[in-house]
PDB file of N, CA and C in Angstrom:
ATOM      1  N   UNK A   1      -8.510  10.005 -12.789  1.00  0.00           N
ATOM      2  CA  UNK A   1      -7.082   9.875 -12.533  1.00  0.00           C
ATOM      3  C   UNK A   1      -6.688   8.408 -12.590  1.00  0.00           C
ATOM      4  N   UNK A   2      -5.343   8.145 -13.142  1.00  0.00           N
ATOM      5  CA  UNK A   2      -4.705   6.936 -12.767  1.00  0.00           C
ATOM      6  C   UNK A   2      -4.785   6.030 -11.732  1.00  0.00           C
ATOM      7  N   UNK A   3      -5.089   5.111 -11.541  1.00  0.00           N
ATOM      8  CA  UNK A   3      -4.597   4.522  -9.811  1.00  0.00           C
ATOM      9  C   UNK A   3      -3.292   4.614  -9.003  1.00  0.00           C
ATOM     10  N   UNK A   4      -2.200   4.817 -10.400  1.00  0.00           N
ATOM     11  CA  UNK A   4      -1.116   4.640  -9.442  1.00  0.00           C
ATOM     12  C   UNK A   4      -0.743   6.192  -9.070  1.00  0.00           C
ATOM     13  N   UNK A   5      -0.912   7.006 -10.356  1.00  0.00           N
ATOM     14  CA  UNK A   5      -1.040   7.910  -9.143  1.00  0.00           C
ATOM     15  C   UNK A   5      -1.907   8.672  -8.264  1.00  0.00           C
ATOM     16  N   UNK A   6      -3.099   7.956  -8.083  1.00  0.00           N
ATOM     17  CA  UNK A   6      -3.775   7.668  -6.783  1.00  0.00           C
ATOM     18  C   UNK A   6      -3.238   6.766  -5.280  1.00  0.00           C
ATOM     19  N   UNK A   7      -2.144   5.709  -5.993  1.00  0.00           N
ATOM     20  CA  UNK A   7      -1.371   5.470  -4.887  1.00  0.00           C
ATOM     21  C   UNK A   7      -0.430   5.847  -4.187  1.00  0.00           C
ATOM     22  N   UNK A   8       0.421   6.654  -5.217  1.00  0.00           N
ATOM     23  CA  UNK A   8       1.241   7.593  -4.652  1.00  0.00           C
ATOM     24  C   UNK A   8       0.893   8.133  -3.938  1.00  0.00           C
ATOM     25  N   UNK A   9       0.009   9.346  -4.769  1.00  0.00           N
ATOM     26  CA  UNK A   9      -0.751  10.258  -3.253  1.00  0.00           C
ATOM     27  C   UNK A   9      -1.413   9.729  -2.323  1.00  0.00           C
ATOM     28  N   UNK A  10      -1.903   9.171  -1.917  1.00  0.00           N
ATOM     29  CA  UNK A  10      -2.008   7.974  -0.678  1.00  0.00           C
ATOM     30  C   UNK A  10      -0.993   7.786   0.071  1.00  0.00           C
ATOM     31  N   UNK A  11      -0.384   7.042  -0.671  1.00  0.00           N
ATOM     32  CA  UNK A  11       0.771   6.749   0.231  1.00  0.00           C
ATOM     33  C   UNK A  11       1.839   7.906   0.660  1.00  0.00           C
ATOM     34  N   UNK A  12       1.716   9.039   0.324  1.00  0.00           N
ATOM     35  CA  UNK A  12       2.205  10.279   1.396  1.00  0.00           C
ATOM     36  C   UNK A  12       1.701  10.561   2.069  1.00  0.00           C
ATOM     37  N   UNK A  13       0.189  10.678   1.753  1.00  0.00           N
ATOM     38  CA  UNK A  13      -0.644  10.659   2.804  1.00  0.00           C
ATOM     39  C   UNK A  13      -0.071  10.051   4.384  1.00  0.00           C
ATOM     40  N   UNK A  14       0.176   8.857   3.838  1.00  0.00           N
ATOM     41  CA  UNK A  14       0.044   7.719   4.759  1.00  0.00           C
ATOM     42  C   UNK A  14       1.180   7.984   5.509  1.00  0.00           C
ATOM     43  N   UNK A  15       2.130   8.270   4.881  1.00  0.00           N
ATOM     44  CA  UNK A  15       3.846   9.077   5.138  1.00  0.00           C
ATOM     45  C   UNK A  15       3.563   9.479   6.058  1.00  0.00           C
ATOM     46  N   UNK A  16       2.810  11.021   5.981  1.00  0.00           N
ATOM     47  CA  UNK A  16       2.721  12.080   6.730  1.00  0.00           C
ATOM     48  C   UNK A  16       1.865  11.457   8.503  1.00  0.00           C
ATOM     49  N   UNK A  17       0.989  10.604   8.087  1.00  0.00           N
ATOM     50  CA  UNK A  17       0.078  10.804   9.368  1.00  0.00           C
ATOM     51  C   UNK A  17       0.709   9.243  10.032  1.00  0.00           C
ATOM     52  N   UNK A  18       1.549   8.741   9.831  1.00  0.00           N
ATOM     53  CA  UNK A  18       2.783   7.705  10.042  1.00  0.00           C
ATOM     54  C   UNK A  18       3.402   8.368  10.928  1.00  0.00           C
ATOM     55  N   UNK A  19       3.967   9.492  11.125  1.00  0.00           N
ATOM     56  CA  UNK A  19       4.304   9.997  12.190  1.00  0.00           C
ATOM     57  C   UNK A  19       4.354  10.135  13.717  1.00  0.00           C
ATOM     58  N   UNK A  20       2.563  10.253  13.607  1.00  0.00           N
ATOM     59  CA  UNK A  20       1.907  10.283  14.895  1.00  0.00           C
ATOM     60  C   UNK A  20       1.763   9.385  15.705  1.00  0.00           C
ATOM     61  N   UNK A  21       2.331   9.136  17.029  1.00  0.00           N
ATOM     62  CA  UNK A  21       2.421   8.576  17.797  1.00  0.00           C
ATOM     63  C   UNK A  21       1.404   7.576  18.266  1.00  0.00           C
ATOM     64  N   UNK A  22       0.030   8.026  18.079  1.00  0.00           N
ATOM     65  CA  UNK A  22      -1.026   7.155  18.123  1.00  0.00           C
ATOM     66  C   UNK A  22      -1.738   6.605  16.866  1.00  0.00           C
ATOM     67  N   UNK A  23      -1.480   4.895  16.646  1.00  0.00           N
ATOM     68  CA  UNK A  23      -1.742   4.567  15.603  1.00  0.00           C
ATOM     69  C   UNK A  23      -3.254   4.711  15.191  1.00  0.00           C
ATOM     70  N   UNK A  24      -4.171   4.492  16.241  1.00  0.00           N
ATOM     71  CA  UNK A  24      -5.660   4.378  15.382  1.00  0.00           C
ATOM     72  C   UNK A  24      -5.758   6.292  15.150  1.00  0.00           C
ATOM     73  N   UNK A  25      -5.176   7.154  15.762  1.00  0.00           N
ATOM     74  CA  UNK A  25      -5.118   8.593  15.390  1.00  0.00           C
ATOM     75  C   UNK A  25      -4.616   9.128  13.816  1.00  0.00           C
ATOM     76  N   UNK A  26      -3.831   8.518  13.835  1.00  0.00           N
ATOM     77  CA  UNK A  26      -3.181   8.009  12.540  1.00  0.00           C
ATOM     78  C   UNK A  26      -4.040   7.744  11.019  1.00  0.00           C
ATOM     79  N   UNK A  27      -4.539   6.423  11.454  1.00  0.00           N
ATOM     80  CA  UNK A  27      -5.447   5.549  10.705  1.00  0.00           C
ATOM     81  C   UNK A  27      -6.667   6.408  10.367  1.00  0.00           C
ATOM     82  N   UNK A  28      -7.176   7.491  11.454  1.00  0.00           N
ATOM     83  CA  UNK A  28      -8.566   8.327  11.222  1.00  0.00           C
ATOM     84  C   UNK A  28      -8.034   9.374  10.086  1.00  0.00           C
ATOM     85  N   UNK A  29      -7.355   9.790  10.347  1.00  0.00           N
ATOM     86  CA  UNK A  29      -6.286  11.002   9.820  1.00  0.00           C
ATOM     87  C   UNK A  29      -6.547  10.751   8.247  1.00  0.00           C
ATOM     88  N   UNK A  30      -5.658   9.568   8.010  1.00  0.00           N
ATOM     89  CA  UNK A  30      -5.581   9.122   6.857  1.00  0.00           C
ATOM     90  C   UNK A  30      -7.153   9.116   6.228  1.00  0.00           C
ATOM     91  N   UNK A  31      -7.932   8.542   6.824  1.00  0.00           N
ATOM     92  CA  UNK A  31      -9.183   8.151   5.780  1.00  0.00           C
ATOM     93  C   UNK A  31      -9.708   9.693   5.683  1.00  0.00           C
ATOM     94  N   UNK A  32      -9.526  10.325   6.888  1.00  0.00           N
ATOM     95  CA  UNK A  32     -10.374  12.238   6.789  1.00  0.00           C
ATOM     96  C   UNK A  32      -9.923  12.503   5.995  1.00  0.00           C
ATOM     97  N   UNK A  33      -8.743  12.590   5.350  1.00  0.00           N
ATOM     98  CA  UNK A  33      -7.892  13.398   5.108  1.00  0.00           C
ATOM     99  C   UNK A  33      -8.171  13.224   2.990  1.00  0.00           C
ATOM    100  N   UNK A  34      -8.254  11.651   3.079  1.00  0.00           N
ATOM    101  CA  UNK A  34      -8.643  11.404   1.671  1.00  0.00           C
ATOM    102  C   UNK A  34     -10.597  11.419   1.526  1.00  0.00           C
ATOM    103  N   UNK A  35     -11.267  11.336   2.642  1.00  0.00           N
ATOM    104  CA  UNK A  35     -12.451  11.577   2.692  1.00  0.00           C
ATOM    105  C   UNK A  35     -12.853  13.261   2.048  1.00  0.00           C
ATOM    106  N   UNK A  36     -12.737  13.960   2.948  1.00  0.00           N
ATOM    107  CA  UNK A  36     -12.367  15.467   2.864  1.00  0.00           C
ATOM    108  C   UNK A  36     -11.739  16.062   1.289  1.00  0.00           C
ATOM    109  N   UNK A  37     -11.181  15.605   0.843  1.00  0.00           N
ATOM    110  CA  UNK A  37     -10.308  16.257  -0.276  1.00  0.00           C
ATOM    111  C   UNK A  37     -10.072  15.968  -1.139  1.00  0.00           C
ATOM    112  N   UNK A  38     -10.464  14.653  -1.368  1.00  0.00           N
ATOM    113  CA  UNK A  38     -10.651  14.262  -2.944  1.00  0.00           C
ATOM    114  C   UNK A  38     -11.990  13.856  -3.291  1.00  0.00           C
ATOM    115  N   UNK A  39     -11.771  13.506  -4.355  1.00  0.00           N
ATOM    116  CA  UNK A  39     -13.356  13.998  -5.091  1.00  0.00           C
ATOM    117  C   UNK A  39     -13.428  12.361  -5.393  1.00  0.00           C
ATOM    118  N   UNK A  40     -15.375  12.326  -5.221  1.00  0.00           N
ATOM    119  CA  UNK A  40     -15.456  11.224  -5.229  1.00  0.00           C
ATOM    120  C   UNK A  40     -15.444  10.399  -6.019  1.00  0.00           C
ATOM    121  N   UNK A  41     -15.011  10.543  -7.369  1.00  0.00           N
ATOM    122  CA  UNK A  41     -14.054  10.232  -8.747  1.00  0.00           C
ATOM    123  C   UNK A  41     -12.895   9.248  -8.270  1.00  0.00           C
ATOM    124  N   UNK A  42     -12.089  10.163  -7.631  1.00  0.00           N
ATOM    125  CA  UNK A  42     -10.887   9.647  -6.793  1.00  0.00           C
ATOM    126  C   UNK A  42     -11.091   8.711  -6.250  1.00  0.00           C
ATOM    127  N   UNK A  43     -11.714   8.813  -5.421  1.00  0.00           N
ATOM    128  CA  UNK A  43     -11.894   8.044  -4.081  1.00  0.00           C
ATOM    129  C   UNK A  43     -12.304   6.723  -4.663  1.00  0.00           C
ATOM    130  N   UNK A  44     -13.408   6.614  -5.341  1.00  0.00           N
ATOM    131  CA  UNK A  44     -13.906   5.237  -5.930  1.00  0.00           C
ATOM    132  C   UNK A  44     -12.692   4.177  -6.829  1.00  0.00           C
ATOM    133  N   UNK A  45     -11.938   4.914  -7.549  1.00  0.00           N
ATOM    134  CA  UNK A  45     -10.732   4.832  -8.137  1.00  0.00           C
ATOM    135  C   UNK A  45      -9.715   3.794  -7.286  1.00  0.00           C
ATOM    136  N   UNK A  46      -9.413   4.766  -5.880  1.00  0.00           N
ATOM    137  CA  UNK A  46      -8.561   4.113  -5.132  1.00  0.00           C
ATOM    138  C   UNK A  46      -9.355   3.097  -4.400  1.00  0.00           C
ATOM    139  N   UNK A  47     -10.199   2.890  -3.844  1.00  0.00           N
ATOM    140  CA  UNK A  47     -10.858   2.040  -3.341  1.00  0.00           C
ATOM    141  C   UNK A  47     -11.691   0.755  -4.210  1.00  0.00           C
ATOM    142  N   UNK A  48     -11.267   0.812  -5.784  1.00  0.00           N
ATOM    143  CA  UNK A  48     -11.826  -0.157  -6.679  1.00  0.00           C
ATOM    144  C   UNK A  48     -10.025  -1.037  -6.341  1.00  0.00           C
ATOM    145  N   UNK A  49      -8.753  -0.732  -5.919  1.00  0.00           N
ATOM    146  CA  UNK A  49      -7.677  -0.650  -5.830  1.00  0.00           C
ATOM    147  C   UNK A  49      -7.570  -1.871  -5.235  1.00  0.00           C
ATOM    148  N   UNK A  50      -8.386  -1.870  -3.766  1.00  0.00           N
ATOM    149  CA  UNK A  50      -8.867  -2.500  -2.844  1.00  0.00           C
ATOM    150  C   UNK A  50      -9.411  -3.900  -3.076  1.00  0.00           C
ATOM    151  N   UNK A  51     -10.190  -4.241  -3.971  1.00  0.00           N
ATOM    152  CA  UNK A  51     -11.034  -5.116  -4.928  1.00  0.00           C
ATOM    153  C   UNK A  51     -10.004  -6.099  -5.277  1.00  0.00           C
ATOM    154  N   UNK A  52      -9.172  -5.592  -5.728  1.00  0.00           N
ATOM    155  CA  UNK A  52      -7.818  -6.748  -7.083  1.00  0.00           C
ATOM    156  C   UNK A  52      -7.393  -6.095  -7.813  1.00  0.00           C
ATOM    157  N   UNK A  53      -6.848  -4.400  -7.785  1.00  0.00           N
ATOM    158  CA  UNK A  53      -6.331  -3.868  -9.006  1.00  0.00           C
ATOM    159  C   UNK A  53      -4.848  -4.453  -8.606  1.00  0.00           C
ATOM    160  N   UNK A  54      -4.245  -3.843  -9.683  1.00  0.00           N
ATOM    161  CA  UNK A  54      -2.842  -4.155  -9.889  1.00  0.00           C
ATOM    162  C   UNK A  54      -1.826  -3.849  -8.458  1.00  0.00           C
ATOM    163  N   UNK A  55      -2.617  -1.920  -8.446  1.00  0.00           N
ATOM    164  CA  UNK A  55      -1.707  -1.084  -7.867  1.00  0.00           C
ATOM    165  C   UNK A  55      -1.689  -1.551  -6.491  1.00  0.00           C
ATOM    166  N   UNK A  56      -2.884  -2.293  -5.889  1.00  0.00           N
ATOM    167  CA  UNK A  56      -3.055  -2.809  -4.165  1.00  0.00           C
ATOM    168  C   UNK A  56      -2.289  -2.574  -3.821  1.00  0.00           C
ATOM    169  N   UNK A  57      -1.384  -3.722  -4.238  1.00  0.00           N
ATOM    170  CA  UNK A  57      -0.092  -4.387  -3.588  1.00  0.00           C
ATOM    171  C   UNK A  57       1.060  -3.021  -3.420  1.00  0.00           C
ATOM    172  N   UNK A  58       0.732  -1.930  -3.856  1.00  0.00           N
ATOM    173  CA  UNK A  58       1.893  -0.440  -3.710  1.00  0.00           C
ATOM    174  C   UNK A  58       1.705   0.338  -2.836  1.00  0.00           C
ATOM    175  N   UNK A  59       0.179  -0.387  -2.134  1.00  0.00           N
ATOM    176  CA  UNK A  59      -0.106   0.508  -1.179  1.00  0.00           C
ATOM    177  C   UNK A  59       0.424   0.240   0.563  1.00  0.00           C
ATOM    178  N   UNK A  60       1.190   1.770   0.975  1.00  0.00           N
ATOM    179  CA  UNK A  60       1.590   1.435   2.371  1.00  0.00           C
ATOM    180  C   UNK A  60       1.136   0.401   3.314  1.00  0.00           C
ATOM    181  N   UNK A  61       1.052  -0.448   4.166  1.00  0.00           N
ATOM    182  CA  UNK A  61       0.330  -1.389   4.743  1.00  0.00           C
ATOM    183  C   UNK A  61      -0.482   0.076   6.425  1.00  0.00           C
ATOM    184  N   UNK A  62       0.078   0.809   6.343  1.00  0.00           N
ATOM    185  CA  UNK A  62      -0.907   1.830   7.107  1.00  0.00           C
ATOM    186  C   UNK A  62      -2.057   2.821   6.554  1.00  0.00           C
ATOM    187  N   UNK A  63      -2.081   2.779   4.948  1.00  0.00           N
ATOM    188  CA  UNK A  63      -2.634   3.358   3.940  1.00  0.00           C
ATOM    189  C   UNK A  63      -3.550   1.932   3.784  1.00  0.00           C
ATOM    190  N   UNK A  64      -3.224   0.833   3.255  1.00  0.00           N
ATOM    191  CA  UNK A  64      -4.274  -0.072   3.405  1.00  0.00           C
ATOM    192  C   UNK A  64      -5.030  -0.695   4.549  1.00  0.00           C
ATOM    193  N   UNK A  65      -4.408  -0.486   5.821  1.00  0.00           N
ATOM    194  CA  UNK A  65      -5.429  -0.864   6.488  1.00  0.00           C
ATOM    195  C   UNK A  65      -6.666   0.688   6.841  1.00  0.00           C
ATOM    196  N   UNK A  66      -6.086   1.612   6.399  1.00  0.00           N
ATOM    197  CA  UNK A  66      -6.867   3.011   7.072  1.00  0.00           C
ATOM    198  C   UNK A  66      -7.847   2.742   5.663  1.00  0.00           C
ATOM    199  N   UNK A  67      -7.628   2.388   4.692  1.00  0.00           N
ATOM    200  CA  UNK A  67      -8.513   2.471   3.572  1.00  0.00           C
ATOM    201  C   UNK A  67      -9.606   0.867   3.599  1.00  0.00           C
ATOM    202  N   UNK A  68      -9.273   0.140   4.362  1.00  0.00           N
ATOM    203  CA  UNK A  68     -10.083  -1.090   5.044  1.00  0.00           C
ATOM    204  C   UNK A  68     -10.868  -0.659   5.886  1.00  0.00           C
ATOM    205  N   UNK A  69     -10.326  -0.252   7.207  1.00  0.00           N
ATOM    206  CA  UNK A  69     -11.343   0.280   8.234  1.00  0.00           C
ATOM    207  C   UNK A  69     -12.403   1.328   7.827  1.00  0.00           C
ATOM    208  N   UNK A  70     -11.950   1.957   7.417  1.00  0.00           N
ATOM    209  CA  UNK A  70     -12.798   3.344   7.116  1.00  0.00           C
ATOM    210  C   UNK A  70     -13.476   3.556   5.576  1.00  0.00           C
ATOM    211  N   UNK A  71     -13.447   2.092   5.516  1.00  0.00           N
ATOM    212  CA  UNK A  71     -14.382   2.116   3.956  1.00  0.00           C
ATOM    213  C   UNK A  71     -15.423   2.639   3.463  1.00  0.00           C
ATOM    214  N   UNK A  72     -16.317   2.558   4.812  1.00  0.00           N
ATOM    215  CA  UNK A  72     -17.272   2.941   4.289  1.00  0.00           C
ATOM    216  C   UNK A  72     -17.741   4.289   4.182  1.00  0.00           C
ATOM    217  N   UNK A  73     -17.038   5.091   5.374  1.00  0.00           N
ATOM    218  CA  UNK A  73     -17.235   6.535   5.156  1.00  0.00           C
ATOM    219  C   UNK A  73     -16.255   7.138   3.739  1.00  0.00           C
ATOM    220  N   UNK A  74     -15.424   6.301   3.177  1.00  0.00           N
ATOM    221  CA  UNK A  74     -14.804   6.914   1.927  1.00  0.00           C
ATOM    222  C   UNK A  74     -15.328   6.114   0.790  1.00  0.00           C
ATOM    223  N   UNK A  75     -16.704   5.608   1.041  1.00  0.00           N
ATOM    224  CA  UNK A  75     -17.061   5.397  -0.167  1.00  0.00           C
ATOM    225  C   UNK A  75     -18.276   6.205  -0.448  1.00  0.00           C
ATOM    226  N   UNK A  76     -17.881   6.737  -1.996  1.00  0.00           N
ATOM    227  CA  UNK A  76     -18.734   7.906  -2.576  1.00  0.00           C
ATOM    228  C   UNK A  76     -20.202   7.183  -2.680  1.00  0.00           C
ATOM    229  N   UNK A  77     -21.285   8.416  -2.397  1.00  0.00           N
ATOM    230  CA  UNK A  77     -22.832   7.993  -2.209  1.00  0.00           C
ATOM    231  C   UNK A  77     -23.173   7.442  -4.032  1.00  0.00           C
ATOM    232  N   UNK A  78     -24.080   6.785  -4.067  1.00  0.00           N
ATOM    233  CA  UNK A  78     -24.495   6.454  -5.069  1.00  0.00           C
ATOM    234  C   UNK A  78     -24.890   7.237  -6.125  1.00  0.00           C
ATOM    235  N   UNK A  79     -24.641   7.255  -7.395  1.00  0.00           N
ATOM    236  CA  UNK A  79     -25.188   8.677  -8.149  1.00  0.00           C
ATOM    237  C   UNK A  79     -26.488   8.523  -9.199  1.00  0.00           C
ATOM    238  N   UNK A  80     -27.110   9.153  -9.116  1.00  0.00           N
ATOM    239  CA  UNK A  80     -28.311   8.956  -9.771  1.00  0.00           C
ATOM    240  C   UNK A  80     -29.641   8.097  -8.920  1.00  0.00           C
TER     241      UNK A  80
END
């Protein structure tokens, strides 16, 4: 997939669990939520994002810090 629209969907993500009253509840939400359900195709994608892609800078600032903290459980295992 694209990155950006890997950022999009992220950043609804981020929409949705923006809501919740407790921010680090929030922040877990977000990384489960892209942990859990996208494929680790995806995931590496948005988190190469992270690095210096273009799209970074599009990402929610509650979507980038949940994709900071929780890096390492959303980064896909090594293959091969």
């Amino acid at each position: 997939m694209k990155a950006d629209l890997l950022v999009d969907m992220a950043n609804q993500i981020g929409t949705f669990f923006d809501s919740l009253p407790d921010r680090e509840e929030a922040l877990k939400g977000i990384a489960e939520h892209i942990r859990r359900f996208w494929e680790p195709r995806m995931r590496r994608v948005l988190l190469a994002e992270l690095d210096g892609g273009a799209e970074a800078a599009r990402l929610t600032e509650i979507v980038f810090v949940a994709l900071t903290k929780y890096r390492e459980s959303l980064t896909p295992a090594a293959v091969g």
